[in-house]
PDB file of N, CA and C in Angstrom:
ATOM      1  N   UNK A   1     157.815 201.833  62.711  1.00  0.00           N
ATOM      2  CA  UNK A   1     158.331 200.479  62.856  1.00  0.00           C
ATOM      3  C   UNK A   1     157.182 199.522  63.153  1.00  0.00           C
ATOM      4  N   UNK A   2     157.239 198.659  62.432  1.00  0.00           N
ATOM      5  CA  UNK A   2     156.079 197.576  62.551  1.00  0.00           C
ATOM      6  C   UNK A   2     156.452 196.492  64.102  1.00  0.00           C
ATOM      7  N   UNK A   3     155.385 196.592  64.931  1.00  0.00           N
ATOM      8  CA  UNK A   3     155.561 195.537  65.860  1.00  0.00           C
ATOM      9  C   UNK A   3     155.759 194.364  65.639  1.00  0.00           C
ATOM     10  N   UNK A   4     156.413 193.450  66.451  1.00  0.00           N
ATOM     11  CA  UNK A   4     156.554 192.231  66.098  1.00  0.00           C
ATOM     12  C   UNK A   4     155.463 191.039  65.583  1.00  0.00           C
ATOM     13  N   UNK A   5     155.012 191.707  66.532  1.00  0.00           N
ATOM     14  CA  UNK A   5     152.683 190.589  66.460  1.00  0.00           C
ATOM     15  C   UNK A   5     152.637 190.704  64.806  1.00  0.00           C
ATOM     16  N   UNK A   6     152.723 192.080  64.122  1.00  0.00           N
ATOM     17  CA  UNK A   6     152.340 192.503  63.134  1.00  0.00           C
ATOM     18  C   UNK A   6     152.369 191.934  61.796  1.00  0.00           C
ATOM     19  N   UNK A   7     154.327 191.763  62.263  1.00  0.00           N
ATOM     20  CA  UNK A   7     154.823 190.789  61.170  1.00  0.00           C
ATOM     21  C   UNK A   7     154.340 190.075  61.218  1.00  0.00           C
ATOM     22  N   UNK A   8     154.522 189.291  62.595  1.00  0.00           N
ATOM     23  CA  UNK A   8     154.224 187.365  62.295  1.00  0.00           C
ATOM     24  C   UNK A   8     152.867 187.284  61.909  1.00  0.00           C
ATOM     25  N   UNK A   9     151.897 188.040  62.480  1.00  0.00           N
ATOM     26  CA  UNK A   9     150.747 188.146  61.406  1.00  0.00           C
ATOM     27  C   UNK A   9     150.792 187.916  60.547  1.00  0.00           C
ATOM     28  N   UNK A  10     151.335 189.115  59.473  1.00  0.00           N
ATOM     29  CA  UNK A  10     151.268 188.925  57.910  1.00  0.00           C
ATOM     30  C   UNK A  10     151.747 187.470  57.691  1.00  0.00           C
ATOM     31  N   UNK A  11     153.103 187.030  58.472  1.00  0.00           N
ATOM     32  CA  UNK A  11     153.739 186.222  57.417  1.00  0.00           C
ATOM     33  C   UNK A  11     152.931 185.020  58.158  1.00  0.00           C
ATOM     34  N   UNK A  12     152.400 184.567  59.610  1.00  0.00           N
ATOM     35  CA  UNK A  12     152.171 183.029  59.596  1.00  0.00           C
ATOM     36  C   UNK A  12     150.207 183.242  58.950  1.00  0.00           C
ATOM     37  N   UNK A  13     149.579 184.059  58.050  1.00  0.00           N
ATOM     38  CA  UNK A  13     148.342 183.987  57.520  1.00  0.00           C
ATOM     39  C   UNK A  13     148.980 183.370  56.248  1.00  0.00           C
ATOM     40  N   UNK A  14     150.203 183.615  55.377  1.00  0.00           N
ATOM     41  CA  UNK A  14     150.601 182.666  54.564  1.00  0.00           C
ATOM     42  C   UNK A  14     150.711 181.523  54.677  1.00  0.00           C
ATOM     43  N   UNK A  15     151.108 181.163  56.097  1.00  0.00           N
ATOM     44  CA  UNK A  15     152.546 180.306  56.224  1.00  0.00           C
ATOM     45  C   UNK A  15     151.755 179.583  57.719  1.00  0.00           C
ATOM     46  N   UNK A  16     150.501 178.792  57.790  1.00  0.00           N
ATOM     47  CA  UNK A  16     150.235 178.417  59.169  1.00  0.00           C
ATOM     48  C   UNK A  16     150.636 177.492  60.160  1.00  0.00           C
ATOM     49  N   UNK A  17     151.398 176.294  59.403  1.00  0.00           N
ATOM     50  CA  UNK A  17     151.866 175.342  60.504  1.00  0.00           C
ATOM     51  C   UNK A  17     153.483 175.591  59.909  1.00  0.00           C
ATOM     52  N   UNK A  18     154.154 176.666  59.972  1.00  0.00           N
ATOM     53  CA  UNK A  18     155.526 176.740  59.514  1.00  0.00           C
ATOM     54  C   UNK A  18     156.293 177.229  60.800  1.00  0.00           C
ATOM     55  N   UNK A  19     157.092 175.874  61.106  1.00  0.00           N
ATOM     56  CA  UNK A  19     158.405 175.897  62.145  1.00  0.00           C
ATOM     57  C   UNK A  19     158.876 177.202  62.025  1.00  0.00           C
ATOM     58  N   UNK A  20     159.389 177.727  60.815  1.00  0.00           N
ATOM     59  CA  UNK A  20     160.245 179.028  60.678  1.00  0.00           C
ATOM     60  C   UNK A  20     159.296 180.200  61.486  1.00  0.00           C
ATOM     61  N   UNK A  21     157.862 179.845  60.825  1.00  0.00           N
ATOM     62  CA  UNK A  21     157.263 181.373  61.499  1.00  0.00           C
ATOM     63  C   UNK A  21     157.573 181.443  63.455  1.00  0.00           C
ATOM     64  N   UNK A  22     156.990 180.302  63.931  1.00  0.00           N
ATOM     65  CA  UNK A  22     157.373 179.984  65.142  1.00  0.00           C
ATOM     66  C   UNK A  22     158.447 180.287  65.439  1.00  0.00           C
ATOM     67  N   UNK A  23     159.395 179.915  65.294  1.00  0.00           N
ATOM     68  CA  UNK A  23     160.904 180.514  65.531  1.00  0.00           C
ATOM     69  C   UNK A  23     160.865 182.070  65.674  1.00  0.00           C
ATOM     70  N   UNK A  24     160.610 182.043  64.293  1.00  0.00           N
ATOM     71  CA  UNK A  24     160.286 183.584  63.887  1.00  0.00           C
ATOM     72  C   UNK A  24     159.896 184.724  64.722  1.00  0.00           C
ATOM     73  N   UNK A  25     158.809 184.467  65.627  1.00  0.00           N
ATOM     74  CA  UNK A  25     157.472 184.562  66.476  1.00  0.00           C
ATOM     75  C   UNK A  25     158.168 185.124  67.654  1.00  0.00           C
ATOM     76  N   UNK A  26     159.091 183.680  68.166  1.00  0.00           N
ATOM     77  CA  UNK A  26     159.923 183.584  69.339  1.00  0.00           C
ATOM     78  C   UNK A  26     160.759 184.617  69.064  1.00  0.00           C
ATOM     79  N   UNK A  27     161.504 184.743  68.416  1.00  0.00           N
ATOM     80  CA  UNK A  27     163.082 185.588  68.226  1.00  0.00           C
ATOM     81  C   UNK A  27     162.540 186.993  68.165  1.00  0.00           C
ATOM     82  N   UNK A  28     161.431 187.169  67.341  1.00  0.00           N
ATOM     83  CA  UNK A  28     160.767 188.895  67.608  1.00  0.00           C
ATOM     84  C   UNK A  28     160.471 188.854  68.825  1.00  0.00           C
ATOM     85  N   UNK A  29     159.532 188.450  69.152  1.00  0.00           N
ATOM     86  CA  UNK A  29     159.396 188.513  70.614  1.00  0.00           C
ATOM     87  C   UNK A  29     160.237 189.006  71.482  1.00  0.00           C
ATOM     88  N   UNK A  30     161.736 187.862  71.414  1.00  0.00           N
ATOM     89  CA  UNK A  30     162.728 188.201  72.190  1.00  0.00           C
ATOM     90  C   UNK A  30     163.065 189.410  72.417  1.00  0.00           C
ATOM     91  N   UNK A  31     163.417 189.663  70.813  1.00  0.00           N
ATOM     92  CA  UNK A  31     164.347 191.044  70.478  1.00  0.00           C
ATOM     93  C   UNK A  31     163.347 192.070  71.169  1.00  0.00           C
ATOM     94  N   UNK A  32     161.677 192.410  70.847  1.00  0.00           N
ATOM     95  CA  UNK A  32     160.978 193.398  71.529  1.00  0.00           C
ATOM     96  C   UNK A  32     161.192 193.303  72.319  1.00  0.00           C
ATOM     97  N   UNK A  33     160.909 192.195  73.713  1.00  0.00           N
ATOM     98  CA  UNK A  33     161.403 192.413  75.096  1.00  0.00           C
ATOM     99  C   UNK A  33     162.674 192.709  75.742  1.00  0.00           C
ATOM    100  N   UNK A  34     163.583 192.467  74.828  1.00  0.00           N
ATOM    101  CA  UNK A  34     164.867 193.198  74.981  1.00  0.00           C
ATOM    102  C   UNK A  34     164.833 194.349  74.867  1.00  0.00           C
ATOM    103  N   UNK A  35     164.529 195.082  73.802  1.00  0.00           N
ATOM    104  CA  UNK A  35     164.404 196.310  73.320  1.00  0.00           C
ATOM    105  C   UNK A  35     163.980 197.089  74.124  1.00  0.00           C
ATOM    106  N   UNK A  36     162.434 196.921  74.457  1.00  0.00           N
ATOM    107  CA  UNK A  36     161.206 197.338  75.314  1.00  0.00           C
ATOM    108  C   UNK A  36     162.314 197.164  77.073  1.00  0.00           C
ATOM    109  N   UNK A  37     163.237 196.795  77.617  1.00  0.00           N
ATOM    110  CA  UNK A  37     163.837 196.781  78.837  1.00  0.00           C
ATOM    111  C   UNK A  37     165.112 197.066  79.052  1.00  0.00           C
ATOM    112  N   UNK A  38     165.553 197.436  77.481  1.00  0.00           N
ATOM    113  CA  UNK A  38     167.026 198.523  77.475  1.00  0.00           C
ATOM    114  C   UNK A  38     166.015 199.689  77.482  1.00  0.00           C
ATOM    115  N   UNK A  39     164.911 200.148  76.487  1.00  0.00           N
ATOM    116  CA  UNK A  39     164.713 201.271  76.335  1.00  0.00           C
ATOM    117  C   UNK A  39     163.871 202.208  77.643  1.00  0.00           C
ATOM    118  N   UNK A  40     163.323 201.131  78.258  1.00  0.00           N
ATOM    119  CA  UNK A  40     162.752 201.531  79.686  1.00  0.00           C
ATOM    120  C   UNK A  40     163.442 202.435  80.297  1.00  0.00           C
ATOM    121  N   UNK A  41     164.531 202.247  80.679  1.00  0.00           N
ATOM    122  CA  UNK A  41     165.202 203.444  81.811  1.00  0.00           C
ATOM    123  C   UNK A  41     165.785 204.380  80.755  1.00  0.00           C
ATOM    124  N   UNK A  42     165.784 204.549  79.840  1.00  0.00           N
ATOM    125  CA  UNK A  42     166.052 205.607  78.726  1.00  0.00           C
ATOM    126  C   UNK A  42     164.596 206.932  78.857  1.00  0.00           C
ATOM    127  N   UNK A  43     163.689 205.721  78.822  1.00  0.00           N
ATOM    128  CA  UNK A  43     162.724 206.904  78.615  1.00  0.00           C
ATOM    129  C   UNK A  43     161.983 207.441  80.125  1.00  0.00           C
ATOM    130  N   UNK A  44     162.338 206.673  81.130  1.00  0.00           N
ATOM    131  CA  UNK A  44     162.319 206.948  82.259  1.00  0.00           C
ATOM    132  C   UNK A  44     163.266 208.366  82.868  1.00  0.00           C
ATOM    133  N   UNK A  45     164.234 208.173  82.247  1.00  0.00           N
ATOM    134  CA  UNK A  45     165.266 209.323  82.515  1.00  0.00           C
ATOM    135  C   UNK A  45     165.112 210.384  81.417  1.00  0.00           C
ATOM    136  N   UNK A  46     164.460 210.193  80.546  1.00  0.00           N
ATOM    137  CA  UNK A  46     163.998 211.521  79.585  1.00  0.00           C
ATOM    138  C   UNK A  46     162.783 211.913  80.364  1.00  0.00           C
ATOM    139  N   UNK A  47     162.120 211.290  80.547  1.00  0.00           N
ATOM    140  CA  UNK A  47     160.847 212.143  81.007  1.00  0.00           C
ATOM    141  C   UNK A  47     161.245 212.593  82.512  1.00  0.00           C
ATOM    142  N   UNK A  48     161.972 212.436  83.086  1.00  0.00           N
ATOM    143  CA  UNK A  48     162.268 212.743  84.736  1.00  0.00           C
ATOM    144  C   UNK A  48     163.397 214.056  83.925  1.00  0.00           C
ATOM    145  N   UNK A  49     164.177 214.205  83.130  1.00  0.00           N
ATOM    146  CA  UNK A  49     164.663 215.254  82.796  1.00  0.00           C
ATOM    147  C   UNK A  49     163.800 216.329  82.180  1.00  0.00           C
ATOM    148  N   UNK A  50     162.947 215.504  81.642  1.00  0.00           N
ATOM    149  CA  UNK A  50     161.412 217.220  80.962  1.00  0.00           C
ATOM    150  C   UNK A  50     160.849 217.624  82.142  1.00  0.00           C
ATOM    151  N   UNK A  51     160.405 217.080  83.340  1.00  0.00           N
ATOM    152  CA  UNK A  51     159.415 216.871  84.256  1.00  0.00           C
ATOM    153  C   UNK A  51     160.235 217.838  85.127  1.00  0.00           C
ATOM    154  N   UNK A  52     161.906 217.448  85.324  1.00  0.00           N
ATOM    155  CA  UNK A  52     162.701 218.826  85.843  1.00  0.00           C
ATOM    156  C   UNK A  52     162.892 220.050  85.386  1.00  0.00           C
ATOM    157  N   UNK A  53     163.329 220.159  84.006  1.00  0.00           N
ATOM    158  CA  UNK A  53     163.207 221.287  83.847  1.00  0.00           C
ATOM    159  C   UNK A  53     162.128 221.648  83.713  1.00  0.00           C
ATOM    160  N   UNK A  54     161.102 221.094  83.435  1.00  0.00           N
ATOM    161  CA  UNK A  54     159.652 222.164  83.495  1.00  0.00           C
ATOM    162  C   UNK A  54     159.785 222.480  84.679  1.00  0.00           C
ATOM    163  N   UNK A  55     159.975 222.027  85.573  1.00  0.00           N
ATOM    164  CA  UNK A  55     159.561 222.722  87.245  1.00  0.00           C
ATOM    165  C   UNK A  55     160.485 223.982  87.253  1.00  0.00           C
ATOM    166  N   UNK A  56     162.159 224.037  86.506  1.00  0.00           N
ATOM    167  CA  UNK A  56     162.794 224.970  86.437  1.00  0.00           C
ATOM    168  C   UNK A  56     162.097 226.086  85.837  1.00  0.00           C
ATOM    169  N   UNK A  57     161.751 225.939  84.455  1.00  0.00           N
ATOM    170  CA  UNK A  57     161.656 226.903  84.061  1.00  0.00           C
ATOM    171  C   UNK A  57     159.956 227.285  84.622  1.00  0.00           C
ATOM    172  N   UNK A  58     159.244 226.845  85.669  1.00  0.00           N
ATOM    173  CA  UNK A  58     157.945 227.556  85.764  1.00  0.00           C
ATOM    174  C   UNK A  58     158.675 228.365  87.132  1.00  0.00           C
ATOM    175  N   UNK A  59     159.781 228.024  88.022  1.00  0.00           N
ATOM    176  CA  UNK A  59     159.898 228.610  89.219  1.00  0.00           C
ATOM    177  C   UNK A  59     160.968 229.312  88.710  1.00  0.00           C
ATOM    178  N   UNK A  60     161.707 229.816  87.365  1.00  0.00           N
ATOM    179  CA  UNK A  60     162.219 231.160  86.976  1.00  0.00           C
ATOM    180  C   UNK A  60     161.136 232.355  86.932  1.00  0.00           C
ATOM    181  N   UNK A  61     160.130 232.094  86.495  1.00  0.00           N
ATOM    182  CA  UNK A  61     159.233 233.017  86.563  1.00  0.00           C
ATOM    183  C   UNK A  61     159.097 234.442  87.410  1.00  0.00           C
TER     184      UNK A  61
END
């Protein structure tokens, strides 16, 4: 998945004083920081679930 920076890259090196890219810019932005702070405690709680069972399965041993 292409980051947001990435796009607006490509598209405002076409497109340099264009309202839309700006918008554009903003609304990716948004959506990543949304994204990036639903997906936070997702991957917080996956790795605290690997991090447990590894401790399980080294103290089955």
């Amino acid at each position: 998945m292409l980051s947001a920076n990435a796009v607006v890259d490509a598209i405002s090196d076409k497109n340099k004083d264009s309202f839309l890219v700006t918008g554009l810019l903003l609304t990716l932005n948004r959506v990543e920081v949304k994204h990036n702070a639903m997906m936070a405690p997702i991957r917080k709680t996956a790795l605290s679930h690997a991090a447990s069972s590894n401790q399980f399965a080294e103290s089955s041993d």
